[in-house]
C-alpha atoms as a PDB file:
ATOM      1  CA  UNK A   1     -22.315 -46.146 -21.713  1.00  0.00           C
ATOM      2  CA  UNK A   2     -23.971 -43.160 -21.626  1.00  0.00           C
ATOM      3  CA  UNK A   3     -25.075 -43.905 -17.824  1.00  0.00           C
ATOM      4  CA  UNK A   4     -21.767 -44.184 -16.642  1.00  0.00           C
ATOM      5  CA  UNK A   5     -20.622 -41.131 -18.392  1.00  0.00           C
ATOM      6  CA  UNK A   6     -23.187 -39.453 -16.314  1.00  0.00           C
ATOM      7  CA  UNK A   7     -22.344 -41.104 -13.541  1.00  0.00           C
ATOM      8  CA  UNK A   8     -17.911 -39.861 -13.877  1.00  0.00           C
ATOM      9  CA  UNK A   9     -19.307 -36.282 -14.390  1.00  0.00           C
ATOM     10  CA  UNK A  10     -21.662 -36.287 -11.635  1.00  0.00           C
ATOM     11  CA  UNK A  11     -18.794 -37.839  -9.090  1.00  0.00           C
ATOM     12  CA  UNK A  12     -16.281 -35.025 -10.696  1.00  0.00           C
ATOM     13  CA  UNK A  13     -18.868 -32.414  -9.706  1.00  0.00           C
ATOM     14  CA  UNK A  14     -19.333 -33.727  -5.999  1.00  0.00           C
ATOM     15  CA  UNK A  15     -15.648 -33.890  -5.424  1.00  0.00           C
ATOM     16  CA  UNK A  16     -15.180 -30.765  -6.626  1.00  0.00           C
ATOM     17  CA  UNK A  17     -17.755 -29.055  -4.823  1.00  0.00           C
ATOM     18  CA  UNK A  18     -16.598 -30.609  -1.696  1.00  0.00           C
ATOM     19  CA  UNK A  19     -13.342 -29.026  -1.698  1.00  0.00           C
ATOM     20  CA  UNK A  20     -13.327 -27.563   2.268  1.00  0.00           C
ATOM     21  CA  UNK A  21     -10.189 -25.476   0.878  1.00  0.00           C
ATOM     22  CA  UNK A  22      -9.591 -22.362   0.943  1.00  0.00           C
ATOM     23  CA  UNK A  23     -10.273 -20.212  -2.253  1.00  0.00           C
ATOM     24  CA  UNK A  24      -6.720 -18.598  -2.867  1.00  0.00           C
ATOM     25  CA  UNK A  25      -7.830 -15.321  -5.209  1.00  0.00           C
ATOM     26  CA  UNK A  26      -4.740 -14.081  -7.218  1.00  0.00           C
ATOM     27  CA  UNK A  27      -4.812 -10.604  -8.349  1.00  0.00           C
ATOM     28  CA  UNK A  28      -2.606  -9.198 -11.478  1.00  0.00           C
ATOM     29  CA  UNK A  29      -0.503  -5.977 -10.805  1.00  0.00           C
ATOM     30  CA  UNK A  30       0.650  -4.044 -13.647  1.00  0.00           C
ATOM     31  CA  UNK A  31       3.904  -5.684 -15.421  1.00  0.00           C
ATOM     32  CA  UNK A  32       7.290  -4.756 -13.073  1.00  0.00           C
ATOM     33  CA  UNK A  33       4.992  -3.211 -10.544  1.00  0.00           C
ATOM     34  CA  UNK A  34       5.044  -4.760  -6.890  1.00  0.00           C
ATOM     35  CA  UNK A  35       1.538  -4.380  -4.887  1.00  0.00           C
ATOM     36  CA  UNK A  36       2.418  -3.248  -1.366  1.00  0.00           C
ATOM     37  CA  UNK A  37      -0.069  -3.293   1.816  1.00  0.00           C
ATOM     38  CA  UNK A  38       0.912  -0.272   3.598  1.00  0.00           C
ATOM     39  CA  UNK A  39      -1.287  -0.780   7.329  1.00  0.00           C
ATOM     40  CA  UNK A  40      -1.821   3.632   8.335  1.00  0.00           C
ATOM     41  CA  UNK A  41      -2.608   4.552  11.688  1.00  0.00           C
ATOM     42  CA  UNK A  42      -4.896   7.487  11.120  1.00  0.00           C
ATOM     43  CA  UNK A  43      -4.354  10.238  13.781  1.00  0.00           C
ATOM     44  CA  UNK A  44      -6.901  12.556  11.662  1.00  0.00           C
ATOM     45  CA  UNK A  45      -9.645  13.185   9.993  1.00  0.00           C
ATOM     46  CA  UNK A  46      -9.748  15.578   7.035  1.00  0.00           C
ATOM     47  CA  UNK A  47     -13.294  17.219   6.090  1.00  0.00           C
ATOM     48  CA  UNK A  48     -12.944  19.066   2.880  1.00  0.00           C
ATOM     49  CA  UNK A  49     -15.450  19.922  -0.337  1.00  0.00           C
ATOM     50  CA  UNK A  50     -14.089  19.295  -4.026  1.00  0.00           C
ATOM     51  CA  UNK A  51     -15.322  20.718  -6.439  1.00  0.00           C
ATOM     52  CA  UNK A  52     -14.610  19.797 -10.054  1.00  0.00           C
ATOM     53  CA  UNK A  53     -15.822  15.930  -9.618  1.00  0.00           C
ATOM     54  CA  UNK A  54     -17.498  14.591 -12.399  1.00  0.00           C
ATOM     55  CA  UNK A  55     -18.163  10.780 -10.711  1.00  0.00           C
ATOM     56  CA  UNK A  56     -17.520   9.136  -7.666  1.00  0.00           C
ATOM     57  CA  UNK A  57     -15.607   5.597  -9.216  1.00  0.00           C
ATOM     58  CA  UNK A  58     -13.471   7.902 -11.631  1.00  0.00           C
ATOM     59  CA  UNK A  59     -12.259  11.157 -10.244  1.00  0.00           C
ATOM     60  CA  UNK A  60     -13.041   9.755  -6.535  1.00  0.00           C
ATOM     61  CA  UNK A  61     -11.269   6.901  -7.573  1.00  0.00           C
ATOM     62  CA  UNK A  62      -8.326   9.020  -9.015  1.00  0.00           C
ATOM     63  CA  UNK A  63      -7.951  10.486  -5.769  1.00  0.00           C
ATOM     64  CA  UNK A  64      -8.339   8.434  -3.670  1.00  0.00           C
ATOM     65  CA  UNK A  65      -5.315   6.199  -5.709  1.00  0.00           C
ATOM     66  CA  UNK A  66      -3.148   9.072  -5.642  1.00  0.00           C
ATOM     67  CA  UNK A  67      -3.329  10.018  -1.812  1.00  0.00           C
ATOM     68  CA  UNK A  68      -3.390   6.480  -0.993  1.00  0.00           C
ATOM     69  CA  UNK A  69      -0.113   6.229  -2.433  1.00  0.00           C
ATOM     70  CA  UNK A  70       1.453   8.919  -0.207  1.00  0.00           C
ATOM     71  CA  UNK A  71       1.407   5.875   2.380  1.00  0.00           C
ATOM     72  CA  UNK A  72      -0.120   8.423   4.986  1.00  0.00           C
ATOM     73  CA  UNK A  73      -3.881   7.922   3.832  1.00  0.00           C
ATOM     74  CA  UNK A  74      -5.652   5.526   5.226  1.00  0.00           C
ATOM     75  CA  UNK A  75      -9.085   6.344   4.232  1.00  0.00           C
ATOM     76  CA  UNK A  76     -10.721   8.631   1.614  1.00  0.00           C
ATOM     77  CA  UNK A  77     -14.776   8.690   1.735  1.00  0.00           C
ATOM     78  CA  UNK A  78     -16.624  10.719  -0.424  1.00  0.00           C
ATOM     79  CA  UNK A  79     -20.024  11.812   1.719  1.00  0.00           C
ATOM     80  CA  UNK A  80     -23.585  11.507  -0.136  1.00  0.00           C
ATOM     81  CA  UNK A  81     -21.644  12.099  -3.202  1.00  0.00           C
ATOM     82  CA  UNK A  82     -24.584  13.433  -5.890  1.00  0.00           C
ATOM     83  CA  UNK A  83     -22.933  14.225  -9.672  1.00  0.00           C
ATOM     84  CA  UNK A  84     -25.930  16.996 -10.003  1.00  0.00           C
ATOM     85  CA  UNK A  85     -23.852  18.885  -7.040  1.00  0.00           C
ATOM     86  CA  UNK A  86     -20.941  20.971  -7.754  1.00  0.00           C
ATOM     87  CA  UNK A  87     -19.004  20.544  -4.522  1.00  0.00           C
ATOM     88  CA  UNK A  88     -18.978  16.928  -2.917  1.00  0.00           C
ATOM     89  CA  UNK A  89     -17.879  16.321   0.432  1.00  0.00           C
ATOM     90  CA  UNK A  90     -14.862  13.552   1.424  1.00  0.00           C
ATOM     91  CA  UNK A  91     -13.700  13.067   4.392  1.00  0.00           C
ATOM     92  CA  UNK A  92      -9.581  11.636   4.828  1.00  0.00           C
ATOM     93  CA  UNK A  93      -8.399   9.690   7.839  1.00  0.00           C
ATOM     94  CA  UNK A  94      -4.615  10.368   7.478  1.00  0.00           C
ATOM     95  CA  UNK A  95      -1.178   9.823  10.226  1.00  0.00           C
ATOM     96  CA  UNK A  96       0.099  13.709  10.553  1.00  0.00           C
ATOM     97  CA  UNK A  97       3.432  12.152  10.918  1.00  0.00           C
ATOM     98  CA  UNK A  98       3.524  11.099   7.505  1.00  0.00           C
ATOM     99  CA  UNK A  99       1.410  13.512   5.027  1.00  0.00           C
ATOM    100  CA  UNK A 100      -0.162  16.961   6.256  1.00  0.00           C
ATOM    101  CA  UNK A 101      -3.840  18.691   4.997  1.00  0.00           C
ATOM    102  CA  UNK A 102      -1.714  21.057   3.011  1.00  0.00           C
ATOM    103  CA  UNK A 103       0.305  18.516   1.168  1.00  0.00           C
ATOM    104  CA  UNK A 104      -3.243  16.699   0.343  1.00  0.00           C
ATOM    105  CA  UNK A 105      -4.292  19.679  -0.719  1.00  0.00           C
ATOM    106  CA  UNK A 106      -1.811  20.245  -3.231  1.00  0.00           C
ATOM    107  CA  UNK A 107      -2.348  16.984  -4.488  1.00  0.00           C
ATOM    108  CA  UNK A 108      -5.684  17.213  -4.628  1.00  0.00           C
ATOM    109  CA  UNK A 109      -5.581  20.561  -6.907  1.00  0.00           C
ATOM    110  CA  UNK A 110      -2.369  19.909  -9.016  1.00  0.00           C
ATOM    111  CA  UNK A 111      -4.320  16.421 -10.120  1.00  0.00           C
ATOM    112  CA  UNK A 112      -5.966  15.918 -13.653  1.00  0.00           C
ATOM    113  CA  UNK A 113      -4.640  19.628 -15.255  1.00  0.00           C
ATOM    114  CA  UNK A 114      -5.527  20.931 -12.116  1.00  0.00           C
ATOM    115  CA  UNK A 115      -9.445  19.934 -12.540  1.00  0.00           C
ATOM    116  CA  UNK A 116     -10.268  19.540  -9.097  1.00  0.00           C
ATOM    117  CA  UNK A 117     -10.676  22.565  -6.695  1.00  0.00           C
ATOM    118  CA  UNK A 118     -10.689  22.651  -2.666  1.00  0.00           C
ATOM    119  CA  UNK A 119     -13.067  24.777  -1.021  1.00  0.00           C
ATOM    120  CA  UNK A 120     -14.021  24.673   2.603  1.00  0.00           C
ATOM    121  CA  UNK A 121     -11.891  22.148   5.235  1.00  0.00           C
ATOM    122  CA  UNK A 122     -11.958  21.381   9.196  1.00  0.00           C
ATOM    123  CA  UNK A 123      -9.973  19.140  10.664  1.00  0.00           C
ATOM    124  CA  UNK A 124      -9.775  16.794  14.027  1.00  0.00           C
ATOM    125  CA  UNK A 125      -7.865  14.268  16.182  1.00  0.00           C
ATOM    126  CA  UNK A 126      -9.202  10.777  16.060  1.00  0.00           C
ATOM    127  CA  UNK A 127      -9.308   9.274  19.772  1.00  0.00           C
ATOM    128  CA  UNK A 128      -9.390   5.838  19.691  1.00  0.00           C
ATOM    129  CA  UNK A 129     -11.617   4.441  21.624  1.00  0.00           C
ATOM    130  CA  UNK A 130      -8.766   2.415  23.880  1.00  0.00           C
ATOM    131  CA  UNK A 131      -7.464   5.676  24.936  1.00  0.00           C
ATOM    132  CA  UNK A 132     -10.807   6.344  26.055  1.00  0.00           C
ATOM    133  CA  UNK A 133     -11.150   3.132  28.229  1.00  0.00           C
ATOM    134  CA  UNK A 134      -9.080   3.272  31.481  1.00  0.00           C
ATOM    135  CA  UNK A 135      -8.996  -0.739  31.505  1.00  0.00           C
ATOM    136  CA  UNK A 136      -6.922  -0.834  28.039  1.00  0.00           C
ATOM    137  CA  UNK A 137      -3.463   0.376  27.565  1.00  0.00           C
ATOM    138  CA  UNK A 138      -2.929   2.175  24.076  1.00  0.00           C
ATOM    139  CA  UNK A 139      -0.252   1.283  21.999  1.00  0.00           C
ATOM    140  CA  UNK A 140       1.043   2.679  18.147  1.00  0.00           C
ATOM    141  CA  UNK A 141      -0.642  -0.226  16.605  1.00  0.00           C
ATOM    142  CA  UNK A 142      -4.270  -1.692  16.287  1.00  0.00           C
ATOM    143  CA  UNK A 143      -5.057  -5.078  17.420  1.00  0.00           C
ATOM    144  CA  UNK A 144      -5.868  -6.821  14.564  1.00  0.00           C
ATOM    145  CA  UNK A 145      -8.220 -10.085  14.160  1.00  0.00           C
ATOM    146  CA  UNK A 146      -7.275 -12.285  11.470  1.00  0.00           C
ATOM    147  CA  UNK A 147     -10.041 -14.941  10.309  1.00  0.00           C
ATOM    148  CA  UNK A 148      -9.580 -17.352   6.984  1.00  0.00           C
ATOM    149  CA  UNK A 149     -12.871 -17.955   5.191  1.00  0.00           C
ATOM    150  CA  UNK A 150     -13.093 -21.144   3.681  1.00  0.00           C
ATOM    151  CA  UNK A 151     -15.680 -22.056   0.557  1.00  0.00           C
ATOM    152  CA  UNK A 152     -18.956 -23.247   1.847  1.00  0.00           C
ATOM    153  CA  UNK A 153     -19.510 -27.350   1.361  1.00  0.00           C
ATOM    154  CA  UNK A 154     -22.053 -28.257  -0.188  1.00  0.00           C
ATOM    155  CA  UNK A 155     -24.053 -31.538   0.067  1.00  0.00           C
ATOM    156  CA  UNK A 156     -25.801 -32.824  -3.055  1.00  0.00           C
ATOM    157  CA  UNK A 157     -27.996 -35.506  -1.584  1.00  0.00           C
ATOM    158  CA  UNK A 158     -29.366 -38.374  -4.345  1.00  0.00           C
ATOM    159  CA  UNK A 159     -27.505 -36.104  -7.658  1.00  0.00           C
ATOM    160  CA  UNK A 160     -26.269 -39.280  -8.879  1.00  0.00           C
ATOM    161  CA  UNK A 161     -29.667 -41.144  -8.380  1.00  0.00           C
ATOM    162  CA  UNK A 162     -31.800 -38.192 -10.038  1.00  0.00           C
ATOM    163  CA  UNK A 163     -29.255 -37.846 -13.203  1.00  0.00           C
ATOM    164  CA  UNK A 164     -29.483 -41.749 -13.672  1.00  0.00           C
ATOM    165  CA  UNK A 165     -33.347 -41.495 -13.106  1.00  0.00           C
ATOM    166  CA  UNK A 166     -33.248 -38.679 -16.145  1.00  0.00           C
ATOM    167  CA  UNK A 167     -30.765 -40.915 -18.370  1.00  0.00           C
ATOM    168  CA  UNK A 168     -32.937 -43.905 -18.380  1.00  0.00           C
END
């Protein structure tokens, strides 16, 4: 009895283990709130010190929520952020034709009861590298690859053999 209990649970595993589907990852949005993927075309990059930040995953975080949701961010990096420093560095890839620095700015300084400050900023074009390239012809949007992972199979060679070996 007790071998072929084994031996149901041991088959159950393989089978499921086997599965060469896809894992399909479902992920919860707040109640009544719809999660959009806006794709930006960054035209620019924003270089500018904050000061005010107490930790990269919170107030970085905060920020980097908030100008994401203008729908003209498509990046915010915060450079060798260290909490000992007062000013940390970010840099924001944005599309001028949606959100400017000085909007960001405001955004930036009217957050949290106005806890974060902006000191120094530069910014520049991006120039993508098909512009560059004489052989490619440079369109609005970015040719994008799309490639489905599937779980890994594995092989469990002799499991049933080895659990029966330990059951008798």
């Amino acid at each position: 009895m007790m071998k072929n209990l084994v031996l149901v649970i041991s088959s159950a595993f393989i089978l499921g283990a086997c599965n060469s589907e896809p894992k399909v990852i479902h992920l919860r949005t707040e109640k009544g709130q719809k999660e959009t993927s806006v794709k930006v075309i960054a035209n620019r990059v924003l270089s500018i010190e904050i000061e005010g930040m107490t930790c990269e995953m919170g107030c970085g975080g905060s920020i980097r929520k908030e100008l994401k949701a203008t729908k003209g961010v498509a990046r915010v990096e915060f450079i060798n952020f260290d909490e000992k420093k007062k000013i940390q560095n970010a840099e924001i890839s944005f599309d001028t034709s949606i959100i400017t620095a000085d909007e960001m700015v405001k955004i930036i300084t009217t957050m949290n009861d106005k806890q974060f400050k902006v000191g120094k900023m530069s910014s520049e074009a991006i120039i993508s590298a098909c512009c560059v390239s004489t052989e490619k012809v440079c369109s609005s949007q970015e040719e994008i690859e799309t490639i489905e992972v599937s779980e890994a199979r594995i092989a469990v060679p002799n499991l049933i053999d080895i659990l029966a070996g330990i059951v008798q």
